[in-house]
N, C-alpha and C. Protein backbone atom coordinates (compact mmCIF):
# COMPACT_ATOMS: atom_id res chain seq x y z
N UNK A 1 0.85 -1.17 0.00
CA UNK A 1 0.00 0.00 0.00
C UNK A 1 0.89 1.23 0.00
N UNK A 2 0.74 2.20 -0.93
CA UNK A 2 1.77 3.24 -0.67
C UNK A 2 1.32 4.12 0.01
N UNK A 3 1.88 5.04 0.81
CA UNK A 3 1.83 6.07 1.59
C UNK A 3 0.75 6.95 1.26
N UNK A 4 0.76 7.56 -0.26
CA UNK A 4 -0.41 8.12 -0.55
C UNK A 4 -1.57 8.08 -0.56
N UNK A 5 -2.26 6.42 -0.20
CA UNK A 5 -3.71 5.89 0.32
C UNK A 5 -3.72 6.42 1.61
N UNK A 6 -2.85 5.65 2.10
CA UNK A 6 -2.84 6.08 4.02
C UNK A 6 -3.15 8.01 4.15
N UNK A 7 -2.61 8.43 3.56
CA UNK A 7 -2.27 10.09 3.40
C UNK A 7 -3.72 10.28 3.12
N UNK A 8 -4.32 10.15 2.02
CA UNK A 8 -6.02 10.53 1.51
C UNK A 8 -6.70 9.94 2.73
N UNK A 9 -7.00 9.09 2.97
CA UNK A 9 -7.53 8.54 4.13
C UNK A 9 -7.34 9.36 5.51
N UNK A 10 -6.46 9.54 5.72
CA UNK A 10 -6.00 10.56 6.97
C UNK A 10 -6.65 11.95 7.15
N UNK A 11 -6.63 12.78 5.84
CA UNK A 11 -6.99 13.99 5.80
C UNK A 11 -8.72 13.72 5.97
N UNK A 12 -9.00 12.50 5.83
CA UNK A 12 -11.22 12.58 5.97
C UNK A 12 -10.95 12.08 7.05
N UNK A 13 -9.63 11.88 7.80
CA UNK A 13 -10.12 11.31 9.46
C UNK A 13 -10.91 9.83 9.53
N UNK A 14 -10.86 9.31 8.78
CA UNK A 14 -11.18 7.70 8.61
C UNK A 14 -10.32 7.25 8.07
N UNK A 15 -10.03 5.59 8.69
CA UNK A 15 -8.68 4.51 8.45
C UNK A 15 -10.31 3.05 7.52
N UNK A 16 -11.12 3.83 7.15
CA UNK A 16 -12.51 2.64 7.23
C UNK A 16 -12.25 2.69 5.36
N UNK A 17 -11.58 3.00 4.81
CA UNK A 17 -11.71 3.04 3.48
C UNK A 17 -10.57 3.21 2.36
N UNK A 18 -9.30 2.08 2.82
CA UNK A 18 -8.20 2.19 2.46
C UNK A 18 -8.07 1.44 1.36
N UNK A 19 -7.13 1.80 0.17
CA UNK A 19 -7.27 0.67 -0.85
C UNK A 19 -6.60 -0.67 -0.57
N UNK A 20 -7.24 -1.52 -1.04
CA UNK A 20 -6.70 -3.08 -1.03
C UNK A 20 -6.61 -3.39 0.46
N UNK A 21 -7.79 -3.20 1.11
CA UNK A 21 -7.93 -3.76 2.02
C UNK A 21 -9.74 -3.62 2.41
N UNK A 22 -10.40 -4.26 1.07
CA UNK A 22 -11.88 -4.59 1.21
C UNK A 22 -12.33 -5.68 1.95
N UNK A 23 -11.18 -6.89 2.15
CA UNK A 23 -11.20 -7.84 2.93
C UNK A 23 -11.49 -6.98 4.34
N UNK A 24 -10.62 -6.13 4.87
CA UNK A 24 -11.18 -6.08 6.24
C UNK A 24 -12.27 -4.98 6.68
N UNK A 25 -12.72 -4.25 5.70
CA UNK A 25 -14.18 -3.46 5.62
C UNK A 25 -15.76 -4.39 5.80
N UNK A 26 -15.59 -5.38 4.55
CA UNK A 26 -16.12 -6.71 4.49
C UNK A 26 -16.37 -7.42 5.82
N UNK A 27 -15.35 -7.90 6.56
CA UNK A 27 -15.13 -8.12 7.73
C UNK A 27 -16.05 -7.58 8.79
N UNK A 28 -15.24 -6.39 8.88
CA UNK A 28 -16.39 -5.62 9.93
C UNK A 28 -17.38 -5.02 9.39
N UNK A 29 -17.85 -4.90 9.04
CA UNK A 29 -19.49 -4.63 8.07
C UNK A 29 -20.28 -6.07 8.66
N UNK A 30 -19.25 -7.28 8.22
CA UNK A 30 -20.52 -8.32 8.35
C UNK A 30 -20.49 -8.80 10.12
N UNK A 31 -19.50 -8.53 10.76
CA UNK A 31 -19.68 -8.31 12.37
C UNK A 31 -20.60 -7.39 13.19
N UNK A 32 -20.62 -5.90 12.23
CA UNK A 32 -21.45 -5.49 12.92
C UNK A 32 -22.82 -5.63 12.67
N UNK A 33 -22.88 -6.34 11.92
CA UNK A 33 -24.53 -6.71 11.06
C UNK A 33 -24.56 -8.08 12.06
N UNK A 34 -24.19 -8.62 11.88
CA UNK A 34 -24.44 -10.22 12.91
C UNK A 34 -24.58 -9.77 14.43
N UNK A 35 -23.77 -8.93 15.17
CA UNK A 35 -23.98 -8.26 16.17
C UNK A 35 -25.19 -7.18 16.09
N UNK A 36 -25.74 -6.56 15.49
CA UNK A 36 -27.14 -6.20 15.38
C UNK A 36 -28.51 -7.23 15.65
N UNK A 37 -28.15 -8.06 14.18
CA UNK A 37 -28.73 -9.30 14.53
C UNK A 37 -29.22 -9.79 15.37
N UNK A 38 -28.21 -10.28 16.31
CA UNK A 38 -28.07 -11.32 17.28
C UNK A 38 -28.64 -11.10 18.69
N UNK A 39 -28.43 -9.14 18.52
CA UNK A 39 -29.14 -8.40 19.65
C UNK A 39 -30.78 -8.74 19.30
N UNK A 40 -31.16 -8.08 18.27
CA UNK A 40 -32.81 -8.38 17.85
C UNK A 40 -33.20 -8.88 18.12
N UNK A 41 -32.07 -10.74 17.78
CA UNK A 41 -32.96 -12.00 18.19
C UNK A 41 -33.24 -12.45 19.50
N UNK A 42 -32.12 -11.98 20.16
CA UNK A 42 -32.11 -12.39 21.74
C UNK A 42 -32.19 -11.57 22.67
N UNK A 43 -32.28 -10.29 22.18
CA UNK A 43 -33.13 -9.47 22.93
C UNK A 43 -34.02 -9.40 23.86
N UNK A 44 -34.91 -10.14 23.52
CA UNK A 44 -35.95 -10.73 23.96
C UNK A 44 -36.13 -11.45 25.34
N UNK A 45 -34.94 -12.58 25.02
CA UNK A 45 -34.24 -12.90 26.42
C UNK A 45 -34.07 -12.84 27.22
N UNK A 46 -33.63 -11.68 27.10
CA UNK A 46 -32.40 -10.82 27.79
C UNK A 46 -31.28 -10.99 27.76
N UNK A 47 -30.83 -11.41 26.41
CA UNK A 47 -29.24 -12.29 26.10
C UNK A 47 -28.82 -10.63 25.81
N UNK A 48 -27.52 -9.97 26.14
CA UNK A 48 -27.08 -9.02 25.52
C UNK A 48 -25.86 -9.35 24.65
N UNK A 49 -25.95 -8.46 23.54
CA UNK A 49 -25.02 -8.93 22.60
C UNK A 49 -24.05 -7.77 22.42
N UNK A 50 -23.06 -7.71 22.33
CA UNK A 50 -21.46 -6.91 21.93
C UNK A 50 -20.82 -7.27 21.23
N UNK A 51 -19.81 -6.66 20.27
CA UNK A 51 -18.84 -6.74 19.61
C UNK A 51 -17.72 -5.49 19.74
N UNK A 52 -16.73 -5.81 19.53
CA UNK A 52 -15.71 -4.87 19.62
C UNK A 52 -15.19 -4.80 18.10
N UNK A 53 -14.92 -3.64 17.32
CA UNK A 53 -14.72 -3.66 16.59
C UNK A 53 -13.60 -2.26 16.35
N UNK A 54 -12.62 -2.68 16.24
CA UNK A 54 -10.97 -2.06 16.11
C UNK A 54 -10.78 -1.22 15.05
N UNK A 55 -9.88 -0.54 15.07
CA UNK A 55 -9.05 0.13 14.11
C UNK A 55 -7.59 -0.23 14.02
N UNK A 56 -6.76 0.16 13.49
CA UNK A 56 -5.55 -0.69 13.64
C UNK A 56 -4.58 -0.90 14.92
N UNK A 57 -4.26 -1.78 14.96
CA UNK A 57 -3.82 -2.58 16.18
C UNK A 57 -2.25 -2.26 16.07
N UNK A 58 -1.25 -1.75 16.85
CA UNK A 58 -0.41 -1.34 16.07
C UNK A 58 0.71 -2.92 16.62
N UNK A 59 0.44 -3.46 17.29
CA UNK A 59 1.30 -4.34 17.68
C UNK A 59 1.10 -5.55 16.78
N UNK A 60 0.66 -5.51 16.05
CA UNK A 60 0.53 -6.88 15.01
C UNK A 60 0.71 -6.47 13.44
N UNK A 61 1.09 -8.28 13.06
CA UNK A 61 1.96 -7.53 11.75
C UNK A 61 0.70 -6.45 10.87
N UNK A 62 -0.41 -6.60 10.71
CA UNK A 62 -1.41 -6.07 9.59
C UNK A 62 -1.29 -4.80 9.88
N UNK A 63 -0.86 -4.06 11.01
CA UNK A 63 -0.10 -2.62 11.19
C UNK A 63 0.66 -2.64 9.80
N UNK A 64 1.79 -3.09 10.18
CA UNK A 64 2.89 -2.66 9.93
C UNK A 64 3.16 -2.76 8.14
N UNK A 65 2.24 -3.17 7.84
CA UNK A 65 1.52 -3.29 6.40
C UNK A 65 0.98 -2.18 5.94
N UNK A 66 0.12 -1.68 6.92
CA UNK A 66 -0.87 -0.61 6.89
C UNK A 66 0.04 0.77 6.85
N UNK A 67 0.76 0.76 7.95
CA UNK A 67 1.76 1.91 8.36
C UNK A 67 3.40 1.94 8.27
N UNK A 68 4.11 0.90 7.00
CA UNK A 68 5.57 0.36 7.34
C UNK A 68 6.51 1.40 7.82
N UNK A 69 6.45 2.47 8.36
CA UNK A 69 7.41 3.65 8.94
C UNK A 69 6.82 4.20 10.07
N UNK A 70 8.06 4.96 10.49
CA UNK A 70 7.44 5.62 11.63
C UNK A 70 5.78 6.73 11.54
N UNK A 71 6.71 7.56 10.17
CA UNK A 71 6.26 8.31 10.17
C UNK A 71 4.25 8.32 9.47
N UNK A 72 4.26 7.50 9.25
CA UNK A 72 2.75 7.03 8.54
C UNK A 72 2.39 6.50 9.98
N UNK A 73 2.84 5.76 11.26
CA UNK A 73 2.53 4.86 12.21
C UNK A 73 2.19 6.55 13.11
N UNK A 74 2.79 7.55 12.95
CA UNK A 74 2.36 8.33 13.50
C UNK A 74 1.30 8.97 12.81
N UNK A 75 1.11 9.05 11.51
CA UNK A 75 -0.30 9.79 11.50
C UNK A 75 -1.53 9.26 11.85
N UNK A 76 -1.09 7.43 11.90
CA UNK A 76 -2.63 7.17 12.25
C UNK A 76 -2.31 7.23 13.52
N UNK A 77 -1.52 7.23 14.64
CA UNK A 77 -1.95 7.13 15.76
C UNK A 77 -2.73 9.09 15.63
N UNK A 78 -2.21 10.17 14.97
CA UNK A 78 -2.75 11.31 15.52
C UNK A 78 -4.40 11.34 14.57
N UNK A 79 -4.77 10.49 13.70
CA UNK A 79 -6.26 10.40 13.52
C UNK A 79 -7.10 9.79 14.15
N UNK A 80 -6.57 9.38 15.49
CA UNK A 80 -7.54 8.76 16.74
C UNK A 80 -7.59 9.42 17.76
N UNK A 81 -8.82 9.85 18.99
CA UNK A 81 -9.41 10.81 19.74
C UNK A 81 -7.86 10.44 20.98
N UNK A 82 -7.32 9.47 20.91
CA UNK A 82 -6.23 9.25 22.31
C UNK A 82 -5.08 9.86 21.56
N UNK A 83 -4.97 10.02 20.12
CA UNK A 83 -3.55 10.22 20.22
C UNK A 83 -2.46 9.05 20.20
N UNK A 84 -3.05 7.94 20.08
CA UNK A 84 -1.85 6.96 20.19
C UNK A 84 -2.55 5.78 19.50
N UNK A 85 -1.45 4.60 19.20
CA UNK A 85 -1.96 3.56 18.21
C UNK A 85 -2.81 2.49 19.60
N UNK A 86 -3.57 1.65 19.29
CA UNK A 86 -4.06 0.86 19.73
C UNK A 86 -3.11 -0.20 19.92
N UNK A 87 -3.29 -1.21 21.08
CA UNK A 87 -2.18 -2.29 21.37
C UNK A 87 -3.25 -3.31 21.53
N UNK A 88 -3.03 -4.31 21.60
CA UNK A 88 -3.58 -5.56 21.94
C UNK A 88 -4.12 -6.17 23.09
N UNK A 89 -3.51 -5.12 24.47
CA UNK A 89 -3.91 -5.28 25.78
C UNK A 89 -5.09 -4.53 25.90
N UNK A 90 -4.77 -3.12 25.08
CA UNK A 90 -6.07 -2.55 25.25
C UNK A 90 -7.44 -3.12 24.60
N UNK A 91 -7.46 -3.77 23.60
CA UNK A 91 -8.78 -4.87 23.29
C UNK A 91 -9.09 -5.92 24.33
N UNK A 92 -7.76 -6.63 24.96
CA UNK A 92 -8.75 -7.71 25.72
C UNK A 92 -9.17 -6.64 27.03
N UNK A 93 -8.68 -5.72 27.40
CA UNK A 93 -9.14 -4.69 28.62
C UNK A 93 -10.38 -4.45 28.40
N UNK A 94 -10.71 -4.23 27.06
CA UNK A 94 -12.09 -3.58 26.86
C UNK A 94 -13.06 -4.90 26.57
N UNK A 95 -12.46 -5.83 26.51
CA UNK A 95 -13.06 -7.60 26.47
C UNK A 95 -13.54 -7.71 27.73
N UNK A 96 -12.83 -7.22 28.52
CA UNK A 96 -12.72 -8.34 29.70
C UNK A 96 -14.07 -6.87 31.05
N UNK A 97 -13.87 -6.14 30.27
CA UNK A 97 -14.42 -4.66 30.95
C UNK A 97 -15.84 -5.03 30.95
């Protein structure tokens, strides 16, 4: 992916619409539709339903794909409300929360 996707993407403040990576739009599109779902159905219940659904993770390789330098690894961490890239502890924290 060259720098210049990541760059267009950055300036609209969304990482949700990068080229050559429809696989993981796809992905979460059909998570958060099954997690809609699943609430509807069991709703009812009282089953509650959640999903967590990420932006890039910077500690795993599909980062480093996404962002291979520093300097791209820093713009997406500054197009997120913390300021910093997401890690892997912080998902199961918010798992386990």
């Amino acid at each position: 992916m060259s720098s210049l996707a990541i760059r267009a993407e950055l300036t609209e403040g969304s990482l949700r619409h990068l080229l050559k990576r429809a696989h993981v739009s796809a992905a979460k599109a059909g998570v958060d539709m099954l997690t809609k779902s699943l609430a509807l159905e069991w709703g009812a219940e009282e089953i509650r339903v959640n999903s967590l659904v990420t932006g890039p993770i910077a500690d795993n390789e599909g980062f480093y794909r996404l962002a291979p330098n520093k300097a791209l690894q820093q713009r997406v961490a500054q197009s997120v409300p913390l300021q910093r890239n997401c890690q892997c502890q912080d998902i199961a924290n918010a798992a386990l929360f």
